[in-house]
N, C-alpha and C. Protein backbone atom coordinates (compact mmCIF):
# COMPACT_ATOMS: atom_id res chain seq x y z
N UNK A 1 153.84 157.24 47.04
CA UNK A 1 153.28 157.15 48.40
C UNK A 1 152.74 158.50 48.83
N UNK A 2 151.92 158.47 49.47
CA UNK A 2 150.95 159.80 50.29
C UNK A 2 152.07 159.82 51.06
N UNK A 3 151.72 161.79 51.27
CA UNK A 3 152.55 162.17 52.38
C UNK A 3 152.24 162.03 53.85
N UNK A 4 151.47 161.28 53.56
CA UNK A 4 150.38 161.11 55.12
C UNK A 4 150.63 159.77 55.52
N UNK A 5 151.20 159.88 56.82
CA UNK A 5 151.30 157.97 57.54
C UNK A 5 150.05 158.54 58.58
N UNK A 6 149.41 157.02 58.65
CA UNK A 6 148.41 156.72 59.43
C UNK A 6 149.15 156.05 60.95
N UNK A 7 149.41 156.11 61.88
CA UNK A 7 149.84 154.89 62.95
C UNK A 7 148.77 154.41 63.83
N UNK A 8 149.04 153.31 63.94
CA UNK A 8 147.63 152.50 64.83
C UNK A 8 147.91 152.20 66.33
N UNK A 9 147.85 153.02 67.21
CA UNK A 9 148.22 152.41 68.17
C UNK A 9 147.22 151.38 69.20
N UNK A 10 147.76 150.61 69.92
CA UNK A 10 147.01 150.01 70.93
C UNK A 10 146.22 150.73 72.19
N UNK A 11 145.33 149.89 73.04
CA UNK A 11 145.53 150.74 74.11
C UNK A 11 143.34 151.21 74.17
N UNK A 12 143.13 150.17 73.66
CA UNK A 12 141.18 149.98 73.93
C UNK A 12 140.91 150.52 72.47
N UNK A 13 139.50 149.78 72.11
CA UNK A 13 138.67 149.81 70.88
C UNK A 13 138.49 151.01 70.75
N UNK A 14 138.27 150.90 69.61
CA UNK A 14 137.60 152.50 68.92
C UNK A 14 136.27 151.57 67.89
N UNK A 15 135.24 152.59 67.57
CA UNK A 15 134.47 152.56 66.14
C UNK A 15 134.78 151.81 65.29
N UNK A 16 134.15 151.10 64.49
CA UNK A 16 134.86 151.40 63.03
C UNK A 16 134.67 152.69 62.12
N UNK A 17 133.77 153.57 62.80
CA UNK A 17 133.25 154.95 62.56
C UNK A 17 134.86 155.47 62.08
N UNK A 18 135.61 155.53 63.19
CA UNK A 18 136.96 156.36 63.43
C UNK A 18 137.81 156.11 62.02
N UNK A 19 137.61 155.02 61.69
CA UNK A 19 138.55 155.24 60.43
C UNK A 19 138.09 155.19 59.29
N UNK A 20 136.42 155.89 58.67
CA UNK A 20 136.22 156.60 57.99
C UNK A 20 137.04 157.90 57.18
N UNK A 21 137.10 157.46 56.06
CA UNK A 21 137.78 158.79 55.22
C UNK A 21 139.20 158.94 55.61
N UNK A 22 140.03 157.67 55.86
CA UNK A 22 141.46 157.55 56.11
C UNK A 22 141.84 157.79 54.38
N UNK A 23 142.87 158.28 53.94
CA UNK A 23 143.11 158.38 52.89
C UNK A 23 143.46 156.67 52.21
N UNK A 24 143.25 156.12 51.24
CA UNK A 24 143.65 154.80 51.00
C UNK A 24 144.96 154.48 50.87
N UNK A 25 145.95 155.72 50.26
CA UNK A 25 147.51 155.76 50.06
C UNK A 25 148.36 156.28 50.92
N UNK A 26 147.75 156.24 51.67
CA UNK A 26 148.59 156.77 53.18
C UNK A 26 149.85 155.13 53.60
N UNK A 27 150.67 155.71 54.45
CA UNK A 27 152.00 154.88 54.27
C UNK A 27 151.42 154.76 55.89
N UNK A 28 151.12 153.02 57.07
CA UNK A 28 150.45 152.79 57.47
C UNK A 28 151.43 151.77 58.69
N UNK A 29 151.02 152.35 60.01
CA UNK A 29 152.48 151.63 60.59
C UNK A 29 151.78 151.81 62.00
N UNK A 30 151.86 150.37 62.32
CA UNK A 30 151.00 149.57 63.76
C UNK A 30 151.94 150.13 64.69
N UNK A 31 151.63 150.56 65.66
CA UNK A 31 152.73 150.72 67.50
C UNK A 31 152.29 149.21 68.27
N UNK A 32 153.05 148.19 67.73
CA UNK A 32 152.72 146.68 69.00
C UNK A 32 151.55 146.51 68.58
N UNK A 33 150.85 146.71 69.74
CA UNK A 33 149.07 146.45 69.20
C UNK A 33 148.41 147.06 69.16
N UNK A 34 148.34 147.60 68.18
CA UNK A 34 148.39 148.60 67.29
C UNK A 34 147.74 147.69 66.22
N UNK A 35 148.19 146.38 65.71
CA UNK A 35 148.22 146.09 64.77
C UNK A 35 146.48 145.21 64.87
N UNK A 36 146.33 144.55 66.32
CA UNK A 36 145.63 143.73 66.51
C UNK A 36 144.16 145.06 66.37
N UNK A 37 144.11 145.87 66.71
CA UNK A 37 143.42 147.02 66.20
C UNK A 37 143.15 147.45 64.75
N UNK A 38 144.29 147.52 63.70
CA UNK A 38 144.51 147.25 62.30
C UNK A 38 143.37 146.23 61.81
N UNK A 39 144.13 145.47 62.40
CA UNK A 39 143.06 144.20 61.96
C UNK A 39 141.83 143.55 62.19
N UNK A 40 141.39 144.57 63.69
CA UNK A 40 139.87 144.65 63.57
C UNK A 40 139.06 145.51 63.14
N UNK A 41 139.87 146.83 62.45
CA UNK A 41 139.35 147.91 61.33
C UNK A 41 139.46 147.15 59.98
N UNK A 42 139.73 146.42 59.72
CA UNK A 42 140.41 146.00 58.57
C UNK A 42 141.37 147.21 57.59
N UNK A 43 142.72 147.05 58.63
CA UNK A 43 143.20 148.09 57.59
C UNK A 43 144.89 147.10 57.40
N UNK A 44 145.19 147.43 56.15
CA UNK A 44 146.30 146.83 55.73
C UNK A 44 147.78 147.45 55.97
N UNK A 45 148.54 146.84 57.16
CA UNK A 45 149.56 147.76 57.70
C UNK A 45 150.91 147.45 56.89
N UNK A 46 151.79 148.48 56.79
CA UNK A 46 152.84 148.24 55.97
C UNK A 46 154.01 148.05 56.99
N UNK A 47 154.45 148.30 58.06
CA UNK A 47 155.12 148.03 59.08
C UNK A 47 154.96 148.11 60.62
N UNK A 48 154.95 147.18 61.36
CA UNK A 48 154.78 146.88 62.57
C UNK A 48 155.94 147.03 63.51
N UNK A 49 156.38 148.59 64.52
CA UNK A 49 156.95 148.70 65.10
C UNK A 49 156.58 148.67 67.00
N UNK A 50 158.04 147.93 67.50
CA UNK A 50 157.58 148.20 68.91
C UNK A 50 158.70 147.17 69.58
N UNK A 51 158.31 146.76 70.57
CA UNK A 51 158.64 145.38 71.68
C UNK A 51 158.04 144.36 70.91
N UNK A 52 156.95 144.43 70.55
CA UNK A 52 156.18 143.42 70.07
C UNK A 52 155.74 142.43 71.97
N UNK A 53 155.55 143.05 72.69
CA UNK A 53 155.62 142.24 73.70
C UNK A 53 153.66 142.32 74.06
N UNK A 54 152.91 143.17 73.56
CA UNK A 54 151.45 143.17 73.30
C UNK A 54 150.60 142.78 71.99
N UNK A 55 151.22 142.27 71.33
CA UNK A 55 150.52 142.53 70.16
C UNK A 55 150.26 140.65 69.97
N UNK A 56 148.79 140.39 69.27
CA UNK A 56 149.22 139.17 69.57
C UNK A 56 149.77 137.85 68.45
N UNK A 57 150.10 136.89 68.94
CA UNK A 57 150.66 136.19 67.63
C UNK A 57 150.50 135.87 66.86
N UNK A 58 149.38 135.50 66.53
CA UNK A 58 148.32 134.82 65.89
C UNK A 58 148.19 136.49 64.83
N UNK A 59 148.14 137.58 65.28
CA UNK A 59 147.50 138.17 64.09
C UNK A 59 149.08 139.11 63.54
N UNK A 60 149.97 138.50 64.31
CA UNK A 60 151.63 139.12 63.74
C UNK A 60 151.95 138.08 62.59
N UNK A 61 151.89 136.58 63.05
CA UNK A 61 151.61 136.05 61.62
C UNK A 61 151.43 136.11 60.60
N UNK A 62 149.76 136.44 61.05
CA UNK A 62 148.87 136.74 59.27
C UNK A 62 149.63 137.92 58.92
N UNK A 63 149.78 138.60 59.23
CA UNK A 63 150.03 139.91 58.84
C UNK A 63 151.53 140.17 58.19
N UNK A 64 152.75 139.26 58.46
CA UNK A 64 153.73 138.81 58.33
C UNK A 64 153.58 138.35 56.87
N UNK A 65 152.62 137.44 57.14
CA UNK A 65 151.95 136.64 55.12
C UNK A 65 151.81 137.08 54.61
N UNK A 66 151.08 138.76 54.73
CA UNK A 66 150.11 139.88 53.69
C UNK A 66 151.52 140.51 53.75
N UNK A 67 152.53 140.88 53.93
CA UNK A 67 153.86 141.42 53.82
C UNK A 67 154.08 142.53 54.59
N UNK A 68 153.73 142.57 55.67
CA UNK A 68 154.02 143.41 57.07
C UNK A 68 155.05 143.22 57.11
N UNK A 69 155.78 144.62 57.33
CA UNK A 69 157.56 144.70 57.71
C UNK A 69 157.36 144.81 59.08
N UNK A 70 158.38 144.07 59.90
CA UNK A 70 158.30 144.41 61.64
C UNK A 70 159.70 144.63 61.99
N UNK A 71 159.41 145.76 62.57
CA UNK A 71 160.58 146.54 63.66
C UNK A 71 160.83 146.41 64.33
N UNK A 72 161.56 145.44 65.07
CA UNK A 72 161.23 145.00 66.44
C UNK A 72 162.64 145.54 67.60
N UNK A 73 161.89 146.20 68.75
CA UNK A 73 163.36 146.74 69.35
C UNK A 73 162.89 146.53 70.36
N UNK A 74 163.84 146.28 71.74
CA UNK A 74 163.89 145.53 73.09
C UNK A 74 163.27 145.91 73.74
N UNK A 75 162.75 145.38 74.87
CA UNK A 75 161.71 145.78 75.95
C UNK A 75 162.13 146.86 76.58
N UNK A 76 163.53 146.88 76.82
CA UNK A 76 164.04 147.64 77.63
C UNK A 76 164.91 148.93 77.09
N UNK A 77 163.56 149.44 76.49
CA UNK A 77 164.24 150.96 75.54
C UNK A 77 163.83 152.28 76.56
N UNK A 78 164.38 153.01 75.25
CA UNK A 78 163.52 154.51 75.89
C UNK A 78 162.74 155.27 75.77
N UNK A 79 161.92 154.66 74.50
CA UNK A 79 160.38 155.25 74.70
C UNK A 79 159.75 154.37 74.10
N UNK A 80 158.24 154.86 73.65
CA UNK A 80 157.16 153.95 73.70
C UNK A 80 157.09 153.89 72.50
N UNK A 81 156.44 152.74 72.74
CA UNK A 81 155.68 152.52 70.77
C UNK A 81 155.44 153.11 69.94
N UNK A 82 154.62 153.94 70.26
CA UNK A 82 154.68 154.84 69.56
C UNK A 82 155.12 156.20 69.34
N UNK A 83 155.75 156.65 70.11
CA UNK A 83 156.98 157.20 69.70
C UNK A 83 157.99 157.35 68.72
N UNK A 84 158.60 155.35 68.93
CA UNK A 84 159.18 154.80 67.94
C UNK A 84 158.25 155.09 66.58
N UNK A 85 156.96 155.01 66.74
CA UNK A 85 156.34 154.79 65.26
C UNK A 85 156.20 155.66 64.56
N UNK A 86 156.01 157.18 65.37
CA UNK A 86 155.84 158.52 65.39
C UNK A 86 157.30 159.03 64.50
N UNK A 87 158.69 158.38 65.25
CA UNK A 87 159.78 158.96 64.98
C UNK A 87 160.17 158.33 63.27
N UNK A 88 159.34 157.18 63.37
CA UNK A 88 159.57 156.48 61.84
C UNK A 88 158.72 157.43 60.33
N UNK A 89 157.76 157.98 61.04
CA UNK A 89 157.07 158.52 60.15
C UNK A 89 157.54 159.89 59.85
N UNK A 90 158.60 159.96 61.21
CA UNK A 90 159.42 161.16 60.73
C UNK A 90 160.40 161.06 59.61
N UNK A 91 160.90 160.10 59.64
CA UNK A 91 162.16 159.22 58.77
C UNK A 91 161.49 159.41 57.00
N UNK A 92 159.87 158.90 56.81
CA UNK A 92 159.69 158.50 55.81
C UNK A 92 159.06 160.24 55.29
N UNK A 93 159.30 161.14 55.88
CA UNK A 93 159.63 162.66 55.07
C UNK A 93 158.25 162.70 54.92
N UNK A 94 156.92 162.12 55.92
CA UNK A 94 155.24 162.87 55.48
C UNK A 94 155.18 164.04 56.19
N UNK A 95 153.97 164.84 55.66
CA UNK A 95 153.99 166.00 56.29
C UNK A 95 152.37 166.30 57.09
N UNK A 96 151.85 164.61 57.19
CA UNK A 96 150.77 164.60 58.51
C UNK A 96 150.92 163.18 58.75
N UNK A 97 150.36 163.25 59.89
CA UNK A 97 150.14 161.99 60.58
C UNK A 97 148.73 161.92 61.59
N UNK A 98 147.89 160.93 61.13
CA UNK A 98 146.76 160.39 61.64
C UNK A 98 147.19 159.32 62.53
N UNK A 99 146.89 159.37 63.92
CA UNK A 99 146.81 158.73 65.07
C UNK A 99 145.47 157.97 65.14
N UNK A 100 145.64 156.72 65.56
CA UNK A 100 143.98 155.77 65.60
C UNK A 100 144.06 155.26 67.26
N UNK A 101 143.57 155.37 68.18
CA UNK A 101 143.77 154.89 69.39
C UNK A 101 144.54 155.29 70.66
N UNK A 102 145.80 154.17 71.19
CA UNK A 102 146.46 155.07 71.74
C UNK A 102 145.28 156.01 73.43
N UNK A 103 144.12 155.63 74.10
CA UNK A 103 143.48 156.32 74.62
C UNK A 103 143.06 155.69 76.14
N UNK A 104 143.05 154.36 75.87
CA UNK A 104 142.74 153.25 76.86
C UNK A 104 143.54 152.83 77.60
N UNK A 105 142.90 152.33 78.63
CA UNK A 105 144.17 151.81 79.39
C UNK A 105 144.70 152.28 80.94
N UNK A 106 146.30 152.72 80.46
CA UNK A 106 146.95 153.32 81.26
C UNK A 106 146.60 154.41 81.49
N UNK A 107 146.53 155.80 82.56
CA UNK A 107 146.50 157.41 82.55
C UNK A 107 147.60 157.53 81.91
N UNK A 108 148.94 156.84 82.53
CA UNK A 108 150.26 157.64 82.21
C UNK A 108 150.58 157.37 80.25
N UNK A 109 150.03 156.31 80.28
CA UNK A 109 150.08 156.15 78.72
C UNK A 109 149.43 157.16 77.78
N UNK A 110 148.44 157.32 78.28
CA UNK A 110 147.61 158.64 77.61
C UNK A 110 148.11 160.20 77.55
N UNK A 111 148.40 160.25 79.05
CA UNK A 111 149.22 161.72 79.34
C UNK A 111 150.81 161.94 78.72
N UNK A 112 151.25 160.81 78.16
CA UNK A 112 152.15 160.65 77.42
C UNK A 112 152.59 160.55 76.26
N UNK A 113 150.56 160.45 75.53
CA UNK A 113 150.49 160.05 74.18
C UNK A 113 150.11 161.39 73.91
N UNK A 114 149.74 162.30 74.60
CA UNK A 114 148.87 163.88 74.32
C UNK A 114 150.11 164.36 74.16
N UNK A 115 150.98 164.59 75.58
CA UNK A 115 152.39 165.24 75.30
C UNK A 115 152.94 165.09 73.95
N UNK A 116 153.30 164.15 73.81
CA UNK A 116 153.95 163.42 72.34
C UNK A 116 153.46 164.13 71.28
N UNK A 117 152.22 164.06 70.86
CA UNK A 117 151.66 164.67 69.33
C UNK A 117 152.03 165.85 69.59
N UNK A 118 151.35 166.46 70.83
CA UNK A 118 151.09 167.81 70.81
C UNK A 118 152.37 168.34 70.68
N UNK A 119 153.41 168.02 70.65
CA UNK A 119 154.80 168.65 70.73
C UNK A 119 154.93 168.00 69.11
N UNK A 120 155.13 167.79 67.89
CA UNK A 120 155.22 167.30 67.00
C UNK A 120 155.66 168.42 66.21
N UNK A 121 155.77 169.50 66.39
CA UNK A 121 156.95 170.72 65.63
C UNK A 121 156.74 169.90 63.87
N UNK A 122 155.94 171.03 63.15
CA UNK A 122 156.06 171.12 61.66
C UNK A 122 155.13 169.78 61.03
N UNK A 123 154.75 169.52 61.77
CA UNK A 123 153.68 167.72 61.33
C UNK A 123 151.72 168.39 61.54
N UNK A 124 151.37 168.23 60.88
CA UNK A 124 149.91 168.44 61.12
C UNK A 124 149.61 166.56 61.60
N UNK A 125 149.41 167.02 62.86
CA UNK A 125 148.81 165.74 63.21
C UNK A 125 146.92 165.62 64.13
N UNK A 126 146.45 164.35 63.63
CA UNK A 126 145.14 164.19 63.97
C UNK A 126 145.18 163.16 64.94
N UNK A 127 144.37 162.79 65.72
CA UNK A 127 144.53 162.02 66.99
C UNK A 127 143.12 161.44 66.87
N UNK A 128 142.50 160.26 66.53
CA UNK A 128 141.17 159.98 66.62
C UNK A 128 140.89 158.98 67.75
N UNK A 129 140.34 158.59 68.73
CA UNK A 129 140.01 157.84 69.69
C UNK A 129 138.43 157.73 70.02
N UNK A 130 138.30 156.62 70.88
CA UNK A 130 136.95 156.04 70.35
C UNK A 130 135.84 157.21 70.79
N UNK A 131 136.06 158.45 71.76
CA UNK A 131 135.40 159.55 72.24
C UNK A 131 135.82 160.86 71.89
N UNK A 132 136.35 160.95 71.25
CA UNK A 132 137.55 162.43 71.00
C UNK A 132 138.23 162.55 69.46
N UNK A 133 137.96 163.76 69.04
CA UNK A 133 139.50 163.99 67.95
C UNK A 133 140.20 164.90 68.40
N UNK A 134 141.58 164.89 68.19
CA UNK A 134 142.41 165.79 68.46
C UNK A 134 142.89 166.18 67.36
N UNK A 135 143.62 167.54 67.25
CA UNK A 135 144.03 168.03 66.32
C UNK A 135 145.19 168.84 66.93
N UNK A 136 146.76 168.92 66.61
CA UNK A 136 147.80 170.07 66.65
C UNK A 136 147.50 171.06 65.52
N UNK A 137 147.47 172.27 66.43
CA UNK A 137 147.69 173.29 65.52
C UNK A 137 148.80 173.78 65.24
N UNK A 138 149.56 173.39 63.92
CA UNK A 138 150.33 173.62 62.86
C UNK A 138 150.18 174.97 62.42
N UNK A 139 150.02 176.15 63.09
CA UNK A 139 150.39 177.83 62.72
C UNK A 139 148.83 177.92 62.56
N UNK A 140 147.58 177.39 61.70
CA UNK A 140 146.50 177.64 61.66
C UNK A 140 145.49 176.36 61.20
N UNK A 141 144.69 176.13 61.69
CA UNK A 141 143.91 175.55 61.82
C UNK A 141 142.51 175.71 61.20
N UNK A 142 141.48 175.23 60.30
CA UNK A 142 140.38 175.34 60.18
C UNK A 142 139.55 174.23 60.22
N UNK A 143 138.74 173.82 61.20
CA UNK A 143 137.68 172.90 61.44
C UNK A 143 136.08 173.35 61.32
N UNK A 144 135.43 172.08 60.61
CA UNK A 144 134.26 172.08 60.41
C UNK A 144 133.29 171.24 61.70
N UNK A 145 132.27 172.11 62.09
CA UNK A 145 131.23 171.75 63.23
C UNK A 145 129.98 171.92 63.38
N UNK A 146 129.17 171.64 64.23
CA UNK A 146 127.87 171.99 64.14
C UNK A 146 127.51 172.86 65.56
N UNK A 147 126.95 174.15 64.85
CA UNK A 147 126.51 175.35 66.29
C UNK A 147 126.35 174.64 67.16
N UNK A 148 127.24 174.90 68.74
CA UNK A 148 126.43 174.46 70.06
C UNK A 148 127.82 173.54 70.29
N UNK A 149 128.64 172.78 68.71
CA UNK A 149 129.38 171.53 69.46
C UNK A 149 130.79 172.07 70.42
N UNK A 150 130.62 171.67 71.32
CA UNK A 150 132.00 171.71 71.95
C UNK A 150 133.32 171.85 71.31
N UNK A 151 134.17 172.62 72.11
CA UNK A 151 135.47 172.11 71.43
C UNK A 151 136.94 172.87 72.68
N UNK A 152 137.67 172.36 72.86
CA UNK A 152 138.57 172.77 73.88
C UNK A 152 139.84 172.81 73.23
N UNK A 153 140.80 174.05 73.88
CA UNK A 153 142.02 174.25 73.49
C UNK A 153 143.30 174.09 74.11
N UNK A 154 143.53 173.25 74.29
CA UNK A 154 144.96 172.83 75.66
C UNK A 154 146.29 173.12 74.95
N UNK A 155 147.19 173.61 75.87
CA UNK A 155 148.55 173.78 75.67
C UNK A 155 149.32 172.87 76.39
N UNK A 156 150.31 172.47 75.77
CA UNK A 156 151.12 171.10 76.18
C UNK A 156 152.51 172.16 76.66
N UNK A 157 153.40 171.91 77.30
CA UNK A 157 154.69 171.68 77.44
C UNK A 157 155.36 173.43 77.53
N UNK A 158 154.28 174.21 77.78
CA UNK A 158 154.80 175.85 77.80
C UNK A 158 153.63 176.19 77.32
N UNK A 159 153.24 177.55 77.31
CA UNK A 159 152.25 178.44 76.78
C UNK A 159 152.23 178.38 75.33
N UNK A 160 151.04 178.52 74.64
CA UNK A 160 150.32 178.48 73.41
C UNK A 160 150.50 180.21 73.12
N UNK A 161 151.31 180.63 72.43
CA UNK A 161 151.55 182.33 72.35
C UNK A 161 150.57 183.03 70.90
N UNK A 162 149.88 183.59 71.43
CA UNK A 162 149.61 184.75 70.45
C UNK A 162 148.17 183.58 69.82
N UNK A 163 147.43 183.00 70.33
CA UNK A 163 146.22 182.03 69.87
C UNK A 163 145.16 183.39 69.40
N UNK A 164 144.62 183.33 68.25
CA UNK A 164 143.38 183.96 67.79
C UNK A 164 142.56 182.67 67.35
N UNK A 165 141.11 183.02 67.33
CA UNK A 165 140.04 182.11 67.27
C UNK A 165 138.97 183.07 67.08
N UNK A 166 138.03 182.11 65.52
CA UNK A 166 136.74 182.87 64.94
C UNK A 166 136.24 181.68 64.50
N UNK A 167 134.99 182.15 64.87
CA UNK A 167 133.93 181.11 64.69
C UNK A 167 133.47 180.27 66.15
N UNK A 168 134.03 181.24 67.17
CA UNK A 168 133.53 179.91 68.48
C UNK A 168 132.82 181.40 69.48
N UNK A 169 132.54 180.87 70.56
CA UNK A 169 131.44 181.70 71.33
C UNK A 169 132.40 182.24 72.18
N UNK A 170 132.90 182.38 72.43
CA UNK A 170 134.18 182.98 73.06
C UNK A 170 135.60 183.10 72.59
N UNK A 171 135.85 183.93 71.69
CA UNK A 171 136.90 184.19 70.90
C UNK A 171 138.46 184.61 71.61
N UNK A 172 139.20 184.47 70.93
CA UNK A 172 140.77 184.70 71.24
C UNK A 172 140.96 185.84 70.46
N UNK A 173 141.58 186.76 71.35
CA UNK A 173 142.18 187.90 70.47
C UNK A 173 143.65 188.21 70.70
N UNK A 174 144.24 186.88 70.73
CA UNK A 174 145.99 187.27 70.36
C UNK A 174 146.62 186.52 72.12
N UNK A 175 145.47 185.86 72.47
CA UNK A 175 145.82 185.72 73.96
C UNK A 175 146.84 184.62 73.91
N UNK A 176 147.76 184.72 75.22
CA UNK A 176 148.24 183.12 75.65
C UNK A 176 147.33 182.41 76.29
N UNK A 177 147.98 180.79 75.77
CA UNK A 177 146.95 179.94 77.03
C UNK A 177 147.72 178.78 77.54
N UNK A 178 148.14 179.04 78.54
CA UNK A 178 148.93 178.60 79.63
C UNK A 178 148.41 176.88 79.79
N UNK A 179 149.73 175.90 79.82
CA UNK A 179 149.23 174.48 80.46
C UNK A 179 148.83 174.28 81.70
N UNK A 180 148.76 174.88 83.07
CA UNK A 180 148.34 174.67 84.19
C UNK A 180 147.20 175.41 84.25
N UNK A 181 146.50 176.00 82.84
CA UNK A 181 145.32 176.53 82.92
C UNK A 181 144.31 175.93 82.44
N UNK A 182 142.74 176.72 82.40
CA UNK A 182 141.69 175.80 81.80
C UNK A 182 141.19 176.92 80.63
N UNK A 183 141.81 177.90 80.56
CA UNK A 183 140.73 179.05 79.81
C UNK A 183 140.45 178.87 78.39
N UNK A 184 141.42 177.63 77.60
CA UNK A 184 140.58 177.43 76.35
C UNK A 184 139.31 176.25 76.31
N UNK A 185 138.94 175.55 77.43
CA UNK A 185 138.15 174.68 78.15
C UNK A 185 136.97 175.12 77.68
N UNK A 186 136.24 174.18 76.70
CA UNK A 186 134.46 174.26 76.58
C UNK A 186 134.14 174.77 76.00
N UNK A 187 135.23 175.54 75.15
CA UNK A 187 134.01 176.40 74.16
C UNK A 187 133.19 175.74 73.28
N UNK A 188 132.24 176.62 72.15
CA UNK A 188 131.36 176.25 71.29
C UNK A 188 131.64 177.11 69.89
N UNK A 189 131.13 175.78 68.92
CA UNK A 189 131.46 176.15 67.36
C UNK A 189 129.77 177.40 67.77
N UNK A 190 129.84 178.15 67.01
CA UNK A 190 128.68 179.51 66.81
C UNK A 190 128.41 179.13 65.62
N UNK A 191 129.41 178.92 64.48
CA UNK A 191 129.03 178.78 62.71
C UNK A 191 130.01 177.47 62.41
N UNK A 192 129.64 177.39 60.80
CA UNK A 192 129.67 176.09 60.86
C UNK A 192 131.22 175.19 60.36
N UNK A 193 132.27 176.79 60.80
CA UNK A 193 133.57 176.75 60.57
C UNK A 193 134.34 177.65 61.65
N UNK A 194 135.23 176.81 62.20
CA UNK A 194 136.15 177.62 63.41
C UNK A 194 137.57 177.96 62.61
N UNK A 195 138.36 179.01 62.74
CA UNK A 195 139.55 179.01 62.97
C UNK A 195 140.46 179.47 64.03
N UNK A 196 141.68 178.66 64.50
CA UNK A 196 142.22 178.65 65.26
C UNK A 196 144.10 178.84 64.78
N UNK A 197 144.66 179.85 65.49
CA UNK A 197 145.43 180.52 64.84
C UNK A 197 146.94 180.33 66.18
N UNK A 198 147.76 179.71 66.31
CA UNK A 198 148.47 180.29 67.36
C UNK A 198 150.01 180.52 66.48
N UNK A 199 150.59 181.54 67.20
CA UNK A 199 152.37 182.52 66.94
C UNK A 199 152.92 181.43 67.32
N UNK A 200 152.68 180.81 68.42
CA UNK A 200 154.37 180.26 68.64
C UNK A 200 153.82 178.92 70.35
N UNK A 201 154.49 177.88 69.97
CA UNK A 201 153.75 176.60 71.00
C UNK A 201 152.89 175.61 70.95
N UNK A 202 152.94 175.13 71.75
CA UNK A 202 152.33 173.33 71.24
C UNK A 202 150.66 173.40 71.78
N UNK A 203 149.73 173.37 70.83
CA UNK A 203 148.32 173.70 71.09
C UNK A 203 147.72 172.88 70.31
N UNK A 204 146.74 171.74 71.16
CA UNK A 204 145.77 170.89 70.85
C UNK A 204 144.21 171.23 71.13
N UNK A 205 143.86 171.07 69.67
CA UNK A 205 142.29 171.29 69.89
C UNK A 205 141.62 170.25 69.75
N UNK A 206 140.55 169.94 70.87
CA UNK A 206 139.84 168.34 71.33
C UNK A 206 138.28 168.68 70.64
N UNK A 207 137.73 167.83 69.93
CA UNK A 207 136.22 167.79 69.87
C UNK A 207 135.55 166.32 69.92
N UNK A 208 134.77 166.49 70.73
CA UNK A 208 134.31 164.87 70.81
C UNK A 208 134.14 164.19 68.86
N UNK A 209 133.83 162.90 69.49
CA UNK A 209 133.71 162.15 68.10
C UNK A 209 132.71 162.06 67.43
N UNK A 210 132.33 162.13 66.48
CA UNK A 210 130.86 162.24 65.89
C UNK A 210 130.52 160.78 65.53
């Protein structure tokens, strides 16, 4: 098995653009509906965790037939779907995780789904949604772009310590960047490779979707 789980969460369409260049051996696990998403990418899920109280029946079935394992835990837990799905992929020892969705919907669902990755300590995780990729930076970071494209740097849950950045139009030289702030907000790729570097804290870098 790849060290890489994919999770699908629910929560509004995406592309089928978005799940381009998913690895094929990646270990592959729906949040609820999550799955009904799965299955309009056509992607083949290996376990279906949640309430199961969104997802719908008709495609928990089929998917049940093709040999979907389902996890099913009570409505009345203490966190969300994906969470649970997040914490499973912790279990199965990968060392990234690709997020599909997860964007629609609720605010609080969203502001809950950013918190979540972005705090993910030792996981390189990717966040794709039908307008956005996200990326945690895991100690260093290198992304590929085109001069001019956008790209923003948010800190989740405490300050982003000691961030350096090359390759964007306004560079970091060792700075913090504070969550009640905007100062990694808007920058631009200059060449046709950024790196992004932070010491110590939970730091997400956003670039729209191509």
């Amino acid at each position: 098995m790849s060290d890489t789980a994919i999770i699908i969460s629910g929560g509004g369409e995406v592309p089928a653009a978005v799940a381009d260049g998913l690895p094929t051996d990646a270990y592959v696990i729906a949040a609820d509906s999550g799955l009904d998403l799965a299955a309009a990418l056509g992607i083949r899920v290996d376990v279906v965790i949640g309430d199961l109280d969104s997802v719908s029946a008709t495609v928990l079935e089929a998917a049940k037939r093709r040999g979907t394992r389902v996890r099913r835990h009570p409505v009345d837990k203490d966190a969300t779907d994906l969470e649970l799905a997040m914490t499973h992929a912790r279990e199965k020892g990968v060392s990234s995780v690709i997020v599909i969705g997860g964007h629609g919907g609720r605010m609080d669902h969203f502001l809950a789904n950013a918190s979540l990755l972005a705090a993910q300590t030792g996981l390189d995780v990717e966040w794709r949604t039908a307008t956005s990729r996200a990326h945690r930076v895991n100690g260093t970071l290198r992304l590929h772009g085109s001069p001019g494209e956008m790209i923003s740097l948010l800190a989740f849950g405490g300050p982003a310590k000691g961030v350096r950045t090359s390759g964007l139009r306004w560079p970091l030289h060792g700075e913090d960047l504070q969550p009640d702030g905007t100062r990694g907000m808007s920058n631009r790729f200059v060449e046709e490779q950024a790196e992004i570097v932070v010491a110590d804290g939970n730091l997400l870098v956003v670039l729209p979707e191509r």
